[in-house]
Protein backbone atom coordinates (compact mmCIF):
# COMPACT_ATOMS: atom_id res chain seq x y z
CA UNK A 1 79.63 83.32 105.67
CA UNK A 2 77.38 81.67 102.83
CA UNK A 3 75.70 84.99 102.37
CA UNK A 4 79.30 86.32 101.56
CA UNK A 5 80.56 83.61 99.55
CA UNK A 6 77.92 83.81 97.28
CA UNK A 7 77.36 87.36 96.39
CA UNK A 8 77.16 89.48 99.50
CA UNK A 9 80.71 90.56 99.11
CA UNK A 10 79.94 92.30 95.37
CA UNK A 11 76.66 92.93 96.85
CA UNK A 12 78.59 95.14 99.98
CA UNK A 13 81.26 96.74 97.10
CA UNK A 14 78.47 97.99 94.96
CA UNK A 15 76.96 99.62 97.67
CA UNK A 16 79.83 101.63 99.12
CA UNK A 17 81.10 102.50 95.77
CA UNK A 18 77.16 103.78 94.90
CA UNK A 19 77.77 105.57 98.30
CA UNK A 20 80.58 107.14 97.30
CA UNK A 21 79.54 108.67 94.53
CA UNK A 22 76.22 109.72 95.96
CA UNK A 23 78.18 111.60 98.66
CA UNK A 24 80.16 114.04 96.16
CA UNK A 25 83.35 114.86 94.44
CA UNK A 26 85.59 114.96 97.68
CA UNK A 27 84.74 111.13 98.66
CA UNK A 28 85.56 110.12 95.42
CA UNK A 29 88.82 111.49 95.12
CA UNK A 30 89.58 110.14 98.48
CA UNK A 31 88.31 106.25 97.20
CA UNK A 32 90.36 107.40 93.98
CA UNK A 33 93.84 107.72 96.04
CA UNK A 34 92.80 104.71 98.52
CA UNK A 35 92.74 102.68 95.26
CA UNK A 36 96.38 103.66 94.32
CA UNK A 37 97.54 102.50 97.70
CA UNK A 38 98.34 98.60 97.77
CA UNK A 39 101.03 99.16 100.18
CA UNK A 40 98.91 100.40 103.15
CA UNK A 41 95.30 98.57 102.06
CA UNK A 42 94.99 94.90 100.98
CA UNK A 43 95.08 94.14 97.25
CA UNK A 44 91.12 93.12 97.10
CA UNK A 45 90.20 96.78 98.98
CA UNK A 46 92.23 98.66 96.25
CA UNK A 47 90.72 96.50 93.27
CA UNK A 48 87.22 97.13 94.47
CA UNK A 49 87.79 100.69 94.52
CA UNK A 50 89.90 101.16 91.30
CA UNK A 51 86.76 101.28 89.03
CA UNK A 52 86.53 104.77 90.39
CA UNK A 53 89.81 106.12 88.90
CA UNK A 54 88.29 105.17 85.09
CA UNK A 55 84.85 105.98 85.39
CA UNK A 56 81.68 107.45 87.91
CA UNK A 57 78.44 107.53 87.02
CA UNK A 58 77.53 109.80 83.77
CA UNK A 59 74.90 112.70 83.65
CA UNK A 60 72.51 111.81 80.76
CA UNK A 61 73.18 112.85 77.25
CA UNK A 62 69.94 114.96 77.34
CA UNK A 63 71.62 116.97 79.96
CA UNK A 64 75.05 117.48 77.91
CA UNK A 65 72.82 118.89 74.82
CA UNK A 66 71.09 121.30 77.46
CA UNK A 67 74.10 122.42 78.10
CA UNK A 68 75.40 122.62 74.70
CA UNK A 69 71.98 124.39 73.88
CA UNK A 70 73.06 127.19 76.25
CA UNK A 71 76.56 127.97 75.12
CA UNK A 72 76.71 127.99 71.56
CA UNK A 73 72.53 128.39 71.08
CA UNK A 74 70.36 125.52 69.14
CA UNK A 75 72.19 125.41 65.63
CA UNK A 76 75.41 123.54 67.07
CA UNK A 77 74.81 120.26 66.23
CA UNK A 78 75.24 121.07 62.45
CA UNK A 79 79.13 121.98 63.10
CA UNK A 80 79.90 119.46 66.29
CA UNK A 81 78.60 115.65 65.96
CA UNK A 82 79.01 113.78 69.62
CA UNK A 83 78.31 110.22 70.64
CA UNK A 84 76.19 110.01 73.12
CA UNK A 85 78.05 107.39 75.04
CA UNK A 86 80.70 109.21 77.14
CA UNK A 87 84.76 108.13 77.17
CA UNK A 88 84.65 109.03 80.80
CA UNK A 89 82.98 110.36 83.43
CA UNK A 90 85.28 111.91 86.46
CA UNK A 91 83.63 113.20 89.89
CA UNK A 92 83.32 116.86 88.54
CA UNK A 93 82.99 116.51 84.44
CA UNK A 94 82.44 113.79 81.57
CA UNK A 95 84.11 113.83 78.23
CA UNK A 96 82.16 112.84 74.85
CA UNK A 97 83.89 112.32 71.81
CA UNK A 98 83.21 114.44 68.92
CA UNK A 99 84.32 115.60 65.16
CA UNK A 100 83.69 119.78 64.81
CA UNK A 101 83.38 120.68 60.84
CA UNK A 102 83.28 124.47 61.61
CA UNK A 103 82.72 127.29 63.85
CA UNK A 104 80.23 126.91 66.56
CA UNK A 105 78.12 129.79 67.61
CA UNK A 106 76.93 131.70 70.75
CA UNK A 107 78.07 133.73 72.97
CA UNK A 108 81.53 133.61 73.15
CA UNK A 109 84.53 135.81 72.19
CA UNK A 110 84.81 137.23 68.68
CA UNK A 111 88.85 136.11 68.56
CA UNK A 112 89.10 132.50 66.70
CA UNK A 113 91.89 130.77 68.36
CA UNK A 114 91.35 127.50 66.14
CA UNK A 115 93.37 127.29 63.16
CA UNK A 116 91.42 125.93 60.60
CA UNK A 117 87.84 125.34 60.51
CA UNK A 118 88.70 121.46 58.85
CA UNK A 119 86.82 118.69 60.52
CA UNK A 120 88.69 117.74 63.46
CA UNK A 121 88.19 115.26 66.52
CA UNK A 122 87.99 116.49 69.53
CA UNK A 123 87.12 115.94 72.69
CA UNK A 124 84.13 118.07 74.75
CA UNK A 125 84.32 118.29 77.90
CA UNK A 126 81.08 118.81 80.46
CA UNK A 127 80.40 119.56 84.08
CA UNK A 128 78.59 116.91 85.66
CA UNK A 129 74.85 119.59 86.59
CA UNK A 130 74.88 120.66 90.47
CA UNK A 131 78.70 119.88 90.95
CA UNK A 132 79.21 123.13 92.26
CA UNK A 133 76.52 122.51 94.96
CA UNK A 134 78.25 118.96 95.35
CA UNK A 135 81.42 120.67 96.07
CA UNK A 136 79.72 123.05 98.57
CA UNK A 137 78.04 120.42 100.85
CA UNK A 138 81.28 118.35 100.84
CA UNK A 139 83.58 121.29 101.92
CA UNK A 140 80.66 122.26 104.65
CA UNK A 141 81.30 118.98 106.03
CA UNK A 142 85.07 119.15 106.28
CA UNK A 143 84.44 121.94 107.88
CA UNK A 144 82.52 120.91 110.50
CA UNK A 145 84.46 117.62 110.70
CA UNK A 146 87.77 119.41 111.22
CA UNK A 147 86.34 122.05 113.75
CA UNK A 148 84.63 118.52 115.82
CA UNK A 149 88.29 116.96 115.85
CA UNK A 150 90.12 120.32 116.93
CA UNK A 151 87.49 120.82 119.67
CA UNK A 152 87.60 117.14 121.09
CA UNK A 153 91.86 116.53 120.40
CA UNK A 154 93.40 119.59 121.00
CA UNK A 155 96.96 118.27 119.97
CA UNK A 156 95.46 117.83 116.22
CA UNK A 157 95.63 121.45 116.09
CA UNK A 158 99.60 121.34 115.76
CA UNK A 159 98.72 119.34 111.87
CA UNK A 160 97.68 122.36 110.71
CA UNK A 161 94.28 120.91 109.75
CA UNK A 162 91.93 124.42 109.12
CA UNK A 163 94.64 125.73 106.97
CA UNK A 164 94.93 122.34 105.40
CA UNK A 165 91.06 122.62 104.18
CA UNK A 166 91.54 126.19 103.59
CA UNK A 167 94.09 125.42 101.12
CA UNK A 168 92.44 122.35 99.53
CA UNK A 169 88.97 124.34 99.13
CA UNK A 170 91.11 126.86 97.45
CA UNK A 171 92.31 124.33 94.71
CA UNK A 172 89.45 121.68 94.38
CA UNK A 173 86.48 124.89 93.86
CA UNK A 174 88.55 125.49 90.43
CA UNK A 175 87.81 122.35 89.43
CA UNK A 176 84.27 123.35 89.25
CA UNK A 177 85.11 126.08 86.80
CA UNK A 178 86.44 124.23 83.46
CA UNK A 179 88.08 128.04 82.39
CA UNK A 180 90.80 127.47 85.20
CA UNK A 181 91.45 124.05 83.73
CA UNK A 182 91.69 125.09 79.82
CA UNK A 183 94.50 127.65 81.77
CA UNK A 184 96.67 125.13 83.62
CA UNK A 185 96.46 123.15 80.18
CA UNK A 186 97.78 125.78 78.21
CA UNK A 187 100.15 126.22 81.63
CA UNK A 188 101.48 122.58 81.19
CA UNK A 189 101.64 122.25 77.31
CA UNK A 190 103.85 125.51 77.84
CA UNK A 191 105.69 123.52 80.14
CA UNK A 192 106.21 120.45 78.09
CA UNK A 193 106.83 121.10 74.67
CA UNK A 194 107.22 117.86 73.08
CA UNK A 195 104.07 118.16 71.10
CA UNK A 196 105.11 120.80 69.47
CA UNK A 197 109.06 120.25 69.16
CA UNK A 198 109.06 116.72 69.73
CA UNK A 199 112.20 117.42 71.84
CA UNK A 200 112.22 117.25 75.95
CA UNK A 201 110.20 114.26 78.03
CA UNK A 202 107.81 112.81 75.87
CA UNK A 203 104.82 113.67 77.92
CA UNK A 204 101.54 114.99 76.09
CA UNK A 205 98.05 117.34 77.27
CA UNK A 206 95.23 117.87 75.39
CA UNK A 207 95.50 120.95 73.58
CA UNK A 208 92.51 123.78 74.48
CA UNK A 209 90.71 124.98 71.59
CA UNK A 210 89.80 128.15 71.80
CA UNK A 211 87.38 130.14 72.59
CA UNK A 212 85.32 126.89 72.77
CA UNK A 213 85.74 127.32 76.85
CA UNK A 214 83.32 128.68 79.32
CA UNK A 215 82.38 127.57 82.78
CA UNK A 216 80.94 124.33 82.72
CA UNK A 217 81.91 123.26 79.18
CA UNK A 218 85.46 122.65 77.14
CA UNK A 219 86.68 121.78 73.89
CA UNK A 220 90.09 120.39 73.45
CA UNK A 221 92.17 117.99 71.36
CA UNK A 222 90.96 114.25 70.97
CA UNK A 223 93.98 112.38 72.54
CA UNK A 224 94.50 108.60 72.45
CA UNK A 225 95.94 105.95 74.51
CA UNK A 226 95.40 103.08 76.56
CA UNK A 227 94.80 103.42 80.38
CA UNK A 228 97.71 102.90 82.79
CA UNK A 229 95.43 100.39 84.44
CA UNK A 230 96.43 98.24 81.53
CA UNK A 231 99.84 97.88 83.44
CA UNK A 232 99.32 98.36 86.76
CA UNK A 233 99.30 95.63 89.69
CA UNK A 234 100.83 92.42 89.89
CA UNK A 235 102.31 90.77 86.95
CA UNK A 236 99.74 88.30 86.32
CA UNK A 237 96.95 91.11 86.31
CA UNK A 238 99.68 92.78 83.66
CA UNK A 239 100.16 89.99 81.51
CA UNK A 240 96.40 89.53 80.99
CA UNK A 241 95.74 93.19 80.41
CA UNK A 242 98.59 92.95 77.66
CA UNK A 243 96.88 90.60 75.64
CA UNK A 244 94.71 93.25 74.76
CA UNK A 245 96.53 96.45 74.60
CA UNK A 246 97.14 97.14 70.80
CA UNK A 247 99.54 99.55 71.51
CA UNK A 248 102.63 97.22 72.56
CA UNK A 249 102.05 93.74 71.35
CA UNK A 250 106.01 93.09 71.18
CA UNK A 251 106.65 95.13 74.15
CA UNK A 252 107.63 92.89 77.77
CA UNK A 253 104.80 93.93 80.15
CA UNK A 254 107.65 94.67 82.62
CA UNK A 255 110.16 96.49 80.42
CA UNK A 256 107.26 98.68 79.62
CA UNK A 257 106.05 99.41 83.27
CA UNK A 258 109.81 100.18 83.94
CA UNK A 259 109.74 102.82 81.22
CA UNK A 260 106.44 103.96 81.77
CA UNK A 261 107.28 104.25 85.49
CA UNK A 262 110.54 106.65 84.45
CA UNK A 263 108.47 108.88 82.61
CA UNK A 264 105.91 109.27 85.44
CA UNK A 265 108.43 110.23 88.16
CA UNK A 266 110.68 112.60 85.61
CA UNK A 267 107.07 114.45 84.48
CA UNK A 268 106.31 114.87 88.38
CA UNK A 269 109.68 115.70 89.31
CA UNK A 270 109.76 118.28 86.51
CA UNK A 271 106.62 119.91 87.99
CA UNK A 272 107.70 120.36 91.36
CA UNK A 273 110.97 121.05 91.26
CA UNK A 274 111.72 122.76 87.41
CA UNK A 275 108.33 124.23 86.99
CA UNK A 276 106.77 124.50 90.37
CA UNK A 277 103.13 124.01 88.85
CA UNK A 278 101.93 120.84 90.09
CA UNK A 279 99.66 118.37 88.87
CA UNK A 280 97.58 117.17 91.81
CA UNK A 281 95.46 114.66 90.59
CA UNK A 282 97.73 111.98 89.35
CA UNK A 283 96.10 108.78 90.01
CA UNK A 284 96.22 105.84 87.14
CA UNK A 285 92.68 106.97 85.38
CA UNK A 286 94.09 110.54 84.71
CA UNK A 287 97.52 108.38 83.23
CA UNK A 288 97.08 107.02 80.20
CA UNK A 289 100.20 106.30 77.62
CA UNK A 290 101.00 105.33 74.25
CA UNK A 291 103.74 103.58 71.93
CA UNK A 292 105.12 105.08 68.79
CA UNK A 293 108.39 105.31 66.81
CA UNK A 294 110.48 108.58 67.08
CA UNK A 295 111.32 107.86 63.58
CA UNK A 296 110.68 105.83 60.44
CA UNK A 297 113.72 103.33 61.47
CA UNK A 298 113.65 104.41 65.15
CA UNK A 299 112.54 102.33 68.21
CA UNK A 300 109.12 102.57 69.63
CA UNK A 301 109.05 104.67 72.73
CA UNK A 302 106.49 104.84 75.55
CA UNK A 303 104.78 108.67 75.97
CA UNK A 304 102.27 109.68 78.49
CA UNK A 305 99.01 111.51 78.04
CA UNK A 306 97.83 113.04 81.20
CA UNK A 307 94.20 114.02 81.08
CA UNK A 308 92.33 116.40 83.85
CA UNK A 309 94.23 119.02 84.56
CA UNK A 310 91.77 120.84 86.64
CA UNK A 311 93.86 120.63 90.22
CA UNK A 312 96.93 122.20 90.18
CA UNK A 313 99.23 123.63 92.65
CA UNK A 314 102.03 126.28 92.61
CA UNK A 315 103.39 127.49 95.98
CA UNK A 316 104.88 130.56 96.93
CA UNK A 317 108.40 131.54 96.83
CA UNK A 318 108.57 130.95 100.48
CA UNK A 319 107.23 127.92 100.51
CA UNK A 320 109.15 126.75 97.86
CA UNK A 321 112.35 127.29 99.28
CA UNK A 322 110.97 125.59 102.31
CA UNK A 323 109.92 122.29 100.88
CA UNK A 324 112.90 122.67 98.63
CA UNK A 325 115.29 122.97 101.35
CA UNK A 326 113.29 120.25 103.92
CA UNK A 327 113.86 117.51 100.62
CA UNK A 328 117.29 118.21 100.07
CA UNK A 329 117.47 117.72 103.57
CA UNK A 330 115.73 114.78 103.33
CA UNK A 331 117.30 113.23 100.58
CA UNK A 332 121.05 113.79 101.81
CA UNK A 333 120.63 111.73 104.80
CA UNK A 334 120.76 114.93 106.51
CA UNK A 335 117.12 113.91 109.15
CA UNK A 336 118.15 116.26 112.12
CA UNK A 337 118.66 119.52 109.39
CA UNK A 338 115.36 118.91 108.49
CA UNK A 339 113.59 118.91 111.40
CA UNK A 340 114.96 122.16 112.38
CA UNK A 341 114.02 123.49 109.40
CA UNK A 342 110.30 122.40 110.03
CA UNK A 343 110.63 123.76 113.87
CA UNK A 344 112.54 127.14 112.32
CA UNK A 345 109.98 128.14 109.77
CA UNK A 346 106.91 126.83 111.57
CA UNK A 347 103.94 128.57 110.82
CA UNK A 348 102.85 128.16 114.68
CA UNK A 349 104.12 129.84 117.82
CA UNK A 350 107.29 128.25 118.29
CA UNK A 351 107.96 128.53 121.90
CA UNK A 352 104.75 125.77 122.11
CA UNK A 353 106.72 122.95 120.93
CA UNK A 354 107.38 120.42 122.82
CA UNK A 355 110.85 119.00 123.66
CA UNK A 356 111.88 120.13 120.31
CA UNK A 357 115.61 118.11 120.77
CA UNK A 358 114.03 115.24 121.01
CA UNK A 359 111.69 116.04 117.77
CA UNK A 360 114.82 116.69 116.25
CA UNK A 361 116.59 113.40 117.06
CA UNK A 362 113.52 111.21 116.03
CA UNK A 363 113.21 112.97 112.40
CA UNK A 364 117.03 111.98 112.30
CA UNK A 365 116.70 108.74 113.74
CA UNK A 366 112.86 107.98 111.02
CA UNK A 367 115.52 109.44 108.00
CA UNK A 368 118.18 107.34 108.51
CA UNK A 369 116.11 104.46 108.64
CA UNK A 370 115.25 105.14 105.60
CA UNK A 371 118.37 106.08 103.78
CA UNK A 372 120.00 103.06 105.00
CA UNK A 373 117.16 100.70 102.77
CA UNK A 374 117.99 103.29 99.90
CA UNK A 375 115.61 105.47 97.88
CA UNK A 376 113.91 102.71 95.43
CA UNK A 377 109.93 102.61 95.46
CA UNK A 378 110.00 98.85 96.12
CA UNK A 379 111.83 99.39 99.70
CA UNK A 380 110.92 103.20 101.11
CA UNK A 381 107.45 103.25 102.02
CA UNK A 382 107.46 107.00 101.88
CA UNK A 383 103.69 107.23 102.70
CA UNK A 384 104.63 105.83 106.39
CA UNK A 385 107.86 107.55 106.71
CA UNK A 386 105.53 110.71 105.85
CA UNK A 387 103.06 109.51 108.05
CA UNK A 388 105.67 109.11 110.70
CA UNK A 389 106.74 112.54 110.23
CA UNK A 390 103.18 113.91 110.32
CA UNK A 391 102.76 111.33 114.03
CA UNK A 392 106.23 112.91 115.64
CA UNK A 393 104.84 116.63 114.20
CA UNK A 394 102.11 116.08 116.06
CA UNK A 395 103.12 114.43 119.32
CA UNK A 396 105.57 117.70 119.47
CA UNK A 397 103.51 120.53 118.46
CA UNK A 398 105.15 121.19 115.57
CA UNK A 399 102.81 122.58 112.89
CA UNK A 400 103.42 122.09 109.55
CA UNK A 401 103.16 124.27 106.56
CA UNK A 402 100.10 123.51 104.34
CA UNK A 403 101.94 123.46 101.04
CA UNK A 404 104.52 120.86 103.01
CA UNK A 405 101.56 118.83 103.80
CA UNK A 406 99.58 119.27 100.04
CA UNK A 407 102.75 118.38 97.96
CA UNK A 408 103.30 115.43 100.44
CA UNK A 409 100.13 114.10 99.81
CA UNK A 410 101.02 114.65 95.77
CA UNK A 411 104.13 112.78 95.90
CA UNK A 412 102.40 109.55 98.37
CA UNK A 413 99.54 109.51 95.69
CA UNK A 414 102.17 109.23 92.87
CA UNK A 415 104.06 106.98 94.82
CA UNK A 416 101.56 104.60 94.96
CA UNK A 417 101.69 104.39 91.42
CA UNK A 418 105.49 104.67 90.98
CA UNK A 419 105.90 101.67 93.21
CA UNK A 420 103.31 99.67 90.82
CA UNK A 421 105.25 100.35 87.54
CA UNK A 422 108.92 100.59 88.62
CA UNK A 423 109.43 99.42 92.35
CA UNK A 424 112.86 99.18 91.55
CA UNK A 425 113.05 103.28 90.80
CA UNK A 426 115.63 105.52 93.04
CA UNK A 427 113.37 108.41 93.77
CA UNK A 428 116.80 110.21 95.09
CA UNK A 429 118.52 109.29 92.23
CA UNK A 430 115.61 110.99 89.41
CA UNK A 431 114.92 114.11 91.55
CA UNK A 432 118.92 115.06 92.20
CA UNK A 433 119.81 116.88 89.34
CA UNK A 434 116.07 118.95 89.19
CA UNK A 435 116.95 119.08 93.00
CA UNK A 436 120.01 120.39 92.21
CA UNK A 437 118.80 122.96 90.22
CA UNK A 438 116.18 124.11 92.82
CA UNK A 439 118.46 124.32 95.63
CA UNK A 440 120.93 127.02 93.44
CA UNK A 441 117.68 129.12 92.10
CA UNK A 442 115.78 129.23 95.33
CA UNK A 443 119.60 130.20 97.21
């Protein structure tokens, strides 16, 4: 107990979070959602671990100039000056800050996407060296982890767990390719116009400059703004992070969570249901947000910048219309129609499902449960009613769609966020209309 009290619980924190990122990308993203979770993990656990959603430990600066050296030859530091000290370092790639005064050269495409060759900031992005090999070992493991646990519980099987890692391998080994992220950017910016019209939700990405983009290295717009970390947690942690954020000084700490909050469930909602191209790595370090005034005598308004675009999903028609039609299900208090829509278009053999009335009944019973607290973050814990789900799935042998179990895991990750910010929030209420909208397109 002394040994604890004085040091040995930092002591013990340091070492798992060295751990952590010694292990790879895929334990870090874990630690990175675990951190967003204060409803299922005590408050000290998800402190301890939220260091991980701003920053993991850098590559050198000797090995971003290598890398530099090999994509646009030895003459590019006399158009791009970086710092050496990186903004941020994620599990797969770190960002520098720089100023380009003209075209860089090597071998890359003849076409010159950037407008003008003035000095501009920007922001270059690197891949951390041997993150492919990272990603590699990590998947190898799930591999083997998932094939121990289907070997020794048989009912796991029904969770759909081998198509689950199938389907995340297919999504996180992009990551390690920083070509498929300067796509989804231009993907999303297509999606949300406002930096261009100014019109629509005010929610910003960093704009790709091209043909600054190969494999392990990308060049895109400098953005600004502070971390969503700044607001996050209880109101005390708030108020002290306020103090220091420049960008609100006259702006209540909870009237701005509460708008923040809004925009970060109408962006996500957006995605899935208007767009169906999914952001799926939305925890608070890839948030960050800013204040300004839509005009001279306007009022200031909160916009988001969402950084690290590298994950994204977009299912197939089928699947869409599935999840769409299991969360309009959901969301109408309508339990039982759900769960024989999950038994119906069951990617398994459905004559192996167990008692499937009495599936039916529970999903009905575990919705209306919920319905009857209402949709608002701060009273739906929709990562156990999902976990619930995923329990009386099991216990049934009812297996689940991948994509049903992928954008699940989106919307608990966000959720963890949403009921930080805006606890108060009617999830029902924000995704009806875009719901709405789904339901008549995918009929």
């Amino acid at each position: 107990w002394m040994c604890w009290e004085h040091g040995g619980e930092r002591w013990m924190w340091r070492c798992i979070l060295a751990a952590l990122q010694a292990e790879g990308p895929i334990a870090i993203k874990f630690a990175q959602w675990a951190s967003t979770r204060p409803d299922i993990l005590p408050r000290s656990v998800c402190d301890h671990l939220s260091p991980l959603q701003a920053s993991v430990r850098p590559h050198s600066f000797r090995q971003t100039k290598r890398i530099l050296t090999e994509t646009f030859g030895p003459a590019w530091e006399n158009s791009l000056q970086l710092e050496a000290e990186p903004l941020g370092s994620g599990c797969m790639a770190q960002v520098h800050r720089g100023c380009l005064h003209g075209p860089l050269q090597g071998q890359l495409p003849t076409k010159q996407d950037v407008a003008s060759e003035q000095p501009r900031n920007v922001a270059v992005k690197v891949l951390h060296p041997g993150a492919q090999d990272k990603v590699d070992l990590d998947l190898e493991v799930m591999w083997r982890m998932v094939g121990l646990i289907e070997a020794f519980w048989p009912p796991s099987r029904f969770l759909a767990m081998s198509e689950a890692v199938m389907h995340f391998e297919s999504f996180v080994r992009p990551q390690a390719d920083l070509r498929i992220e300067a796509d989804n950017l231009d993907m999303f910016n297509n999606n949300f116009p406002y930096r261009r019209t100014g019109k629509g939700l005010r929610v910003i990405f960093p704009e790709v400059l091209r043909p600054y983009v190969t494999k392990d290295l990308l060049v895109e717009s400098l953005e600004d703004g502070m971390p969503l970390q700044a607001v996050l947690g209880q109101a005390s942690r708030a108020n002290s992070a306020s103090r220091d954020c420049k960008a609100a000084p006259a702006t209540a700490v909870e009237e701005l969570r509460e708008e923040v909050g809004g925009l970060c469930m109408d962006a996500f909602l957006k995605m899935l249901f208007a767009d169906n191209f999914i952001h799926a790595d939305l925890h608070p370090g890839n948030i960050h947000f800013n204040r300004r005034q839509v005009r001279d005598s306007g009022p200031m308004q909160s916009e988001l910048v969402i950084f690290d675009a590298g994950l994204a999903v977009q299912m197939s028609p089928k699947d869409r219309r599935n999840f769409v039609d299991v969360f309009y299900a959901l969301t109408t208090n309508d339990g039982k129609r759900a769960a024989q829509l999950m038994v119906e278009r069951t990617p398994g053999d459905r004559s192996l499902v167990r008692n499937e009335d009495e599936f039916v009944a529970s999903v009905g019973q575990l919705v209306n449960e919920v319905c009857d607290m209402g949709f608002s973050l701060g009273k739906v814990r929709l990562g156990e009613c999902f976990g619930r789900m995923l329990s009386l799935a099991c216990d049934h042998r009812v297996k689940l769609e991948t994509s049903f179990v992928t954008v699940a895991t989106s919307i608990i990750v966000l959720e963890g966020v949403g009921r930080q910010l805006n606890p108060i929030a009617d999830l029902a209420a924000a995704a009806r209309p875009m719901l709405a909208e789904a339901v008549a397109n995918v009929w």
